[in-house]
Protein backbone atom coordinates (compact mmCIF):
# COMPACT_ATOMS: atom_id res chain seq x y z
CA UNK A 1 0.00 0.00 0.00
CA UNK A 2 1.25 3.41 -1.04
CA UNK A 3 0.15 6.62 1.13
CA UNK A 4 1.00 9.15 -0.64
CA UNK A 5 2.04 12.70 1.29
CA UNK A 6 0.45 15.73 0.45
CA UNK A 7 2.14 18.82 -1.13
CA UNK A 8 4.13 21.42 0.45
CA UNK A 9 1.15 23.90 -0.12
CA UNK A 10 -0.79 22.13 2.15
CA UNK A 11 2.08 21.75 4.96
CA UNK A 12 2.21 25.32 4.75
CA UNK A 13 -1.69 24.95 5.61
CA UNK A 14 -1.18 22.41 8.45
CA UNK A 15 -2.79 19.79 6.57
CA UNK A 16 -1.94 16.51 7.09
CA UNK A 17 -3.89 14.14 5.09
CA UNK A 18 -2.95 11.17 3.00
CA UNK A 19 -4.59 9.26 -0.15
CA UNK A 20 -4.50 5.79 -0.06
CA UNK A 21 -3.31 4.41 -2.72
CA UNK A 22 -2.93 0.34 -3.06
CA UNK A 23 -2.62 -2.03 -6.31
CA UNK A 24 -3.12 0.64 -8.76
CA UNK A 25 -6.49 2.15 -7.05
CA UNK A 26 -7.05 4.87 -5.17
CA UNK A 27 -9.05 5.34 -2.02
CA UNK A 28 -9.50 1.18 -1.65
CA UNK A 29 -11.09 1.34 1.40
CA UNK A 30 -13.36 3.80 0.79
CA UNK A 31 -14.68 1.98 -2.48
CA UNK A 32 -15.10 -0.90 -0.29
CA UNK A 33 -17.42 0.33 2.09
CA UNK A 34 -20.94 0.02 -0.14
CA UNK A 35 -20.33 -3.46 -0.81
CA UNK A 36 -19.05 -4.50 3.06
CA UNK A 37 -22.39 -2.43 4.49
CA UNK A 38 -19.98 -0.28 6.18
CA UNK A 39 -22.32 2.65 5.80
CA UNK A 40 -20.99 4.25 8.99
CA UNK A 41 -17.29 5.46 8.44
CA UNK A 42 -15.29 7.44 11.45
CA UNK A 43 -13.85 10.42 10.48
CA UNK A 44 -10.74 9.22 10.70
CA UNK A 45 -11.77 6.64 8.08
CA UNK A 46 -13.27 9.58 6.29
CA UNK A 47 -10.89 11.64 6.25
CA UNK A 48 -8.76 10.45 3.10
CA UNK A 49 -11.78 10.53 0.66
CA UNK A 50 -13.24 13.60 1.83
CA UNK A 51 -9.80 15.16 0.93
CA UNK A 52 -9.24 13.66 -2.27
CA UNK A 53 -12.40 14.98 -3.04
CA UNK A 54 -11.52 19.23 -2.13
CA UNK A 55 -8.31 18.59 -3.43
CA UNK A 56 -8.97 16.86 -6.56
CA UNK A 57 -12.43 16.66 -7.26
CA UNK A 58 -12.95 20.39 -6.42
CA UNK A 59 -10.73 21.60 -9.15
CA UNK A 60 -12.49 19.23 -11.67
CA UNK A 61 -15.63 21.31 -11.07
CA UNK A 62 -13.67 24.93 -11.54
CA UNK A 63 -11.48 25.41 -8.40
CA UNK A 64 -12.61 27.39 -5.00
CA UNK A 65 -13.48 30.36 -7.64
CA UNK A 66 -16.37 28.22 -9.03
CA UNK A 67 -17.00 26.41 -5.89
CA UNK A 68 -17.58 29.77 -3.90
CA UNK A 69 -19.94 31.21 -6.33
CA UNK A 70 -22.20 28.28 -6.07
CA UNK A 71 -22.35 28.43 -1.91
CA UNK A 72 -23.30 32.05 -2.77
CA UNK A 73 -26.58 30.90 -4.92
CA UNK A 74 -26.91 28.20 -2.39
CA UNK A 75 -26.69 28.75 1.23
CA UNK A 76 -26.02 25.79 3.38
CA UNK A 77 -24.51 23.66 0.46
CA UNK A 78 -21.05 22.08 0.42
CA UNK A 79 -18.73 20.64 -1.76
CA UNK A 80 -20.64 17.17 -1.58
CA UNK A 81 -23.49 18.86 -2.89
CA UNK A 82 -22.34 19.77 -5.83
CA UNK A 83 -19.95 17.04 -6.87
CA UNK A 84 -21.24 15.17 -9.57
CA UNK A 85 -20.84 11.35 -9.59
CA UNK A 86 -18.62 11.65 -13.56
CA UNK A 87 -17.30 14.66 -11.40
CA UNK A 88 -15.49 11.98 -9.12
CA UNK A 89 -15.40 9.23 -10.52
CA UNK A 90 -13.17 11.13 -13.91
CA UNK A 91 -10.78 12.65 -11.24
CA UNK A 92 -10.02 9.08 -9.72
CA UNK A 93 -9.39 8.39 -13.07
CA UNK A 94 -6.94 10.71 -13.67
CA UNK A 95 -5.13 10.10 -10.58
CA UNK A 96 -4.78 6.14 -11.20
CA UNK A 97 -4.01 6.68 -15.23
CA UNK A 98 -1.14 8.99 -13.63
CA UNK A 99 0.20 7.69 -10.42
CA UNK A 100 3.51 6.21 -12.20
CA UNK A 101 4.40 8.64 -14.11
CA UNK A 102 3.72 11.32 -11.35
CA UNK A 103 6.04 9.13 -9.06
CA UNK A 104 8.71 9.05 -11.83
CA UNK A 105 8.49 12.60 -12.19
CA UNK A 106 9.40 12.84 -8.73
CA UNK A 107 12.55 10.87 -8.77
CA UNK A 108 13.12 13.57 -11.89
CA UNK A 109 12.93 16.34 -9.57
CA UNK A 110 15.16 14.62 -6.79
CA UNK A 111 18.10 13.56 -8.99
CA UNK A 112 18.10 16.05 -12.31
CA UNK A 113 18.83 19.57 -10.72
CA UNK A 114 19.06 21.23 -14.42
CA UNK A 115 17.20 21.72 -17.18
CA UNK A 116 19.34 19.96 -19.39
CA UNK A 117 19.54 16.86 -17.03
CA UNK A 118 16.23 16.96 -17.10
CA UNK A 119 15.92 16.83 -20.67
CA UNK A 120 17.86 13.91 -20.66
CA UNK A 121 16.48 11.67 -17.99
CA UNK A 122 15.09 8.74 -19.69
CA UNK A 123 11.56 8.46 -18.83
CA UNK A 124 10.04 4.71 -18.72
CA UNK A 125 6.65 5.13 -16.80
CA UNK A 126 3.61 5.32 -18.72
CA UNK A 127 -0.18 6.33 -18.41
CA UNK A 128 -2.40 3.73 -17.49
CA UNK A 129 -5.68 4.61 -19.01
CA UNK A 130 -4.69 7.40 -21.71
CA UNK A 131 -2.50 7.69 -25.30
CA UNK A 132 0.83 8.54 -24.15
CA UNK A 133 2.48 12.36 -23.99
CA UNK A 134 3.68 12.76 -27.77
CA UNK A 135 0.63 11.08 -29.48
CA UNK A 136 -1.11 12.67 -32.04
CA UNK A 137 -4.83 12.57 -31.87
CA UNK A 138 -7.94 12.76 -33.98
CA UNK A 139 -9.77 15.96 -33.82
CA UNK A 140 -12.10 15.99 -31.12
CA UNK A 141 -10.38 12.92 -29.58
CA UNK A 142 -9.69 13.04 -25.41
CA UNK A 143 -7.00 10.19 -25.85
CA UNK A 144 -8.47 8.01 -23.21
CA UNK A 145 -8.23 4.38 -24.23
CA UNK A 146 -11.54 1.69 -24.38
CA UNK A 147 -9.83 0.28 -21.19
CA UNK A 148 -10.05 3.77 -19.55
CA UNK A 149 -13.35 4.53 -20.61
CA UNK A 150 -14.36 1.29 -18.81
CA UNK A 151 -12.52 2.00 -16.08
CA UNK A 152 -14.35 5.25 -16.00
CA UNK A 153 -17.66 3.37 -16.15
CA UNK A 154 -16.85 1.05 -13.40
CA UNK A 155 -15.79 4.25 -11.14
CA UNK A 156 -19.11 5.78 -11.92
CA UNK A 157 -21.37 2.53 -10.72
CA UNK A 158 -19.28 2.67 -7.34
CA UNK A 159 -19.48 6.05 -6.84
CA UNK A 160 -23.35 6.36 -7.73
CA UNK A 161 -24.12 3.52 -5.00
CA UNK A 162 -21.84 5.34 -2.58
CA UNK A 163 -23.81 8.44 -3.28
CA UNK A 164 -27.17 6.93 -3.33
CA UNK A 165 -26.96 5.55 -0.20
CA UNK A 166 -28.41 8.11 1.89
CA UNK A 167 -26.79 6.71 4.83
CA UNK A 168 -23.29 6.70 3.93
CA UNK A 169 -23.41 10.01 2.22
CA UNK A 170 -24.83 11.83 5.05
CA UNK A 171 -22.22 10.32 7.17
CA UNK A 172 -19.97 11.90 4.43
CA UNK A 173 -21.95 14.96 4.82
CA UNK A 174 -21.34 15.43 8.74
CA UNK A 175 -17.89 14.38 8.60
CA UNK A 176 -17.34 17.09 5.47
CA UNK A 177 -18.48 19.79 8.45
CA UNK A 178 -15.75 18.63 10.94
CA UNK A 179 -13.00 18.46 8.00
CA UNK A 180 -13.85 21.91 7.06
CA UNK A 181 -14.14 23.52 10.75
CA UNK A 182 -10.49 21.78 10.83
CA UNK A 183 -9.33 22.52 7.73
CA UNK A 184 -11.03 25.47 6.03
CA UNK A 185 -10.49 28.20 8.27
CA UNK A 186 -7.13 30.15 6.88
CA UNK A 187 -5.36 33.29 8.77
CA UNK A 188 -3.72 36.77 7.12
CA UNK A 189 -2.06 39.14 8.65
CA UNK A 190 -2.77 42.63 7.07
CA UNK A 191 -1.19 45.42 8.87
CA UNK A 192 -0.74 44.00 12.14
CA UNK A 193 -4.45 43.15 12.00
CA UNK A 194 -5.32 39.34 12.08
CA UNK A 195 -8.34 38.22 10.24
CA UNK A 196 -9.72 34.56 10.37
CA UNK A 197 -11.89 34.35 7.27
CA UNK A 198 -13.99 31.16 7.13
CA UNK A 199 -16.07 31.49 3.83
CA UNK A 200 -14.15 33.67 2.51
CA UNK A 201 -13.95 33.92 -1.50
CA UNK A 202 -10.32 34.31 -1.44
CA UNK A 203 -8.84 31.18 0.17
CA UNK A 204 -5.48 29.88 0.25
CA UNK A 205 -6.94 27.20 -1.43
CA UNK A 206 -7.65 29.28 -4.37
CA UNK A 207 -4.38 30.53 -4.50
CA UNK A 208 -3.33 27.55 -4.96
CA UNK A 209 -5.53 26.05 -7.71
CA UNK A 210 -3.58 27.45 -10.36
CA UNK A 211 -0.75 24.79 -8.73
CA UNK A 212 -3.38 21.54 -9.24
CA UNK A 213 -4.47 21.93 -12.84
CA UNK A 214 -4.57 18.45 -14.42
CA UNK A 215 -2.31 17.95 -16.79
CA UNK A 216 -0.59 14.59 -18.55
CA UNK A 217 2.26 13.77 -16.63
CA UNK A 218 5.20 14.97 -19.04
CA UNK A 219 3.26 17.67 -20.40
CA UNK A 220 5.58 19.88 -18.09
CA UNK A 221 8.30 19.31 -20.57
CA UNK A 222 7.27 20.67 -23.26
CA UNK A 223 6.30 24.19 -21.02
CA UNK A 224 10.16 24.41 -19.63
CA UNK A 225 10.69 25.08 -24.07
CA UNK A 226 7.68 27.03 -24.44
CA UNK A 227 6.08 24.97 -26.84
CA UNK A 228 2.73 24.43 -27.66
CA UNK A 229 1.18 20.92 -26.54
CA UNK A 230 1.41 18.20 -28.89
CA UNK A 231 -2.70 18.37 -29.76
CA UNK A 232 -1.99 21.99 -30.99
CA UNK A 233 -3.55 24.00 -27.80
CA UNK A 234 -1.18 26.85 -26.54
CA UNK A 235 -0.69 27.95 -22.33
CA UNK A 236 -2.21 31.07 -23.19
CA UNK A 237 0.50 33.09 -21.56
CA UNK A 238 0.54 30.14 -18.24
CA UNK A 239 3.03 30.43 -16.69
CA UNK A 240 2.86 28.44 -13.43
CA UNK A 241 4.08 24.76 -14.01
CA UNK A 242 1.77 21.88 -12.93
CA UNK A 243 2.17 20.46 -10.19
CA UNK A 244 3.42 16.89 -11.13
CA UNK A 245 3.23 14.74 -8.23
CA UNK A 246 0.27 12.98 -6.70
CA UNK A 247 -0.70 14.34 -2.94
């Protein structure tokens, strides 16, 4: 079983949370708990999913931007209101169709300290579920392969009795209020004055959504030239690399 650490963003944040990973799927246990009955998690058994899901799910659905505008037009609403069962089920996919070349891409970072060693370090990993980085696709094609799009049909059925359980999601639910009263209250000190803003629209979080776009692993190569992506899209003046390690 892999756990895998979360980023330095979220140290900063005192956040310490970490996604199981096992046998190329994430969040095992979770997925596991429909089919045992276990429709009664702890928190602490919680915990994992519920931040997979603001970390990675929220960013599927537009980031703490979009996210705050909808708890505007709906008062009382949280994050696992407005997921979407293709909403999680497509960022688990991402995650698994990545996790080896993420990791690789971390031994990248540790051992190639230049630009030009990193140019030169022979990559071997590969994407599980999608056409790998250098592929040239149909128009209108998203590169996922049949298996993937199973996969992704599979992750939908799971998720959709997860959700549809009303008693395991509003176990979810309560737990989602503790891991925000823990999690989503952020402090800033502007001149000498310290402000705790709990709902605020401008979160760290936010900040740091710009960091979490989902890219193919190995896309980040081609930014370090400047170069378009191989399907033809531009960065549109992006600057920020992605972030290429799973957290």
């Amino acid at each position: 079983m892999f756990l895998v650490v979360i980023g330095s963003a979220d140290k900063n944040n005192n956040v310490d949370v970490k996604v199981e990973y096992e046998d190329g799927e994430v969040l095992p246990s979770a997925r596991a708990w429909y089919l045992s009955n276990e429709l009664h998690p702890t928190y602490d058994e919680a915990e994992p999913l519920i931040y997979f899901l603001d970390k990675y799910t929220r960013i599927i659905i537009g980031g703490s931007k979009a996210m705050a505008e909808y708890k505007k037009l709906n008062k009382g609403k949280t994050l696992l209101d407005r997921v979407t069962v293709s909403d999680i089920a497509y960022s688990m996919l991402v995650y698994e169709s990545s996790y080896d070349v993420w990791m690789e891409e971390m031994v990248k970072e540790e051992m190639c300290a230049t630009r030009e060693e990193k140019k030169a370090f022979k990559s071997v990993a590969t994407n599980k579920y999608h056409v790998q980085r250098g592929a040239r696709l149909a128009v209108y094609a998203d590169g996922w392969t049949s298996e993937g799009r199973d996969h992704f049909n599979a992750l939908c059925d799971e998720i959709q009795d997860m959700m549809n359980s009303e008693e395991l999601w509003s176990t979810l639910q309560r737990h989602w209020d503790t891991y925000s009263k823990k999690y989503h209250q952020y402090s800033y000190v502007r001149d000498t004055v310290c402000l705790i803003q709990e709902n605020a629209v401008e979160t760290l979080d936010q900040e740091n959504d710009d960091d979490c776009v989902v890219f193919l692993p190995g896309d980040e190569d081609d930014l370090i030239d400047g170069e378009h992506w191989d399907d033809g899209v531009a960065m549109q003046g992006r600057e920020k690399q992605a972030r290429k390690t799973p957290v």
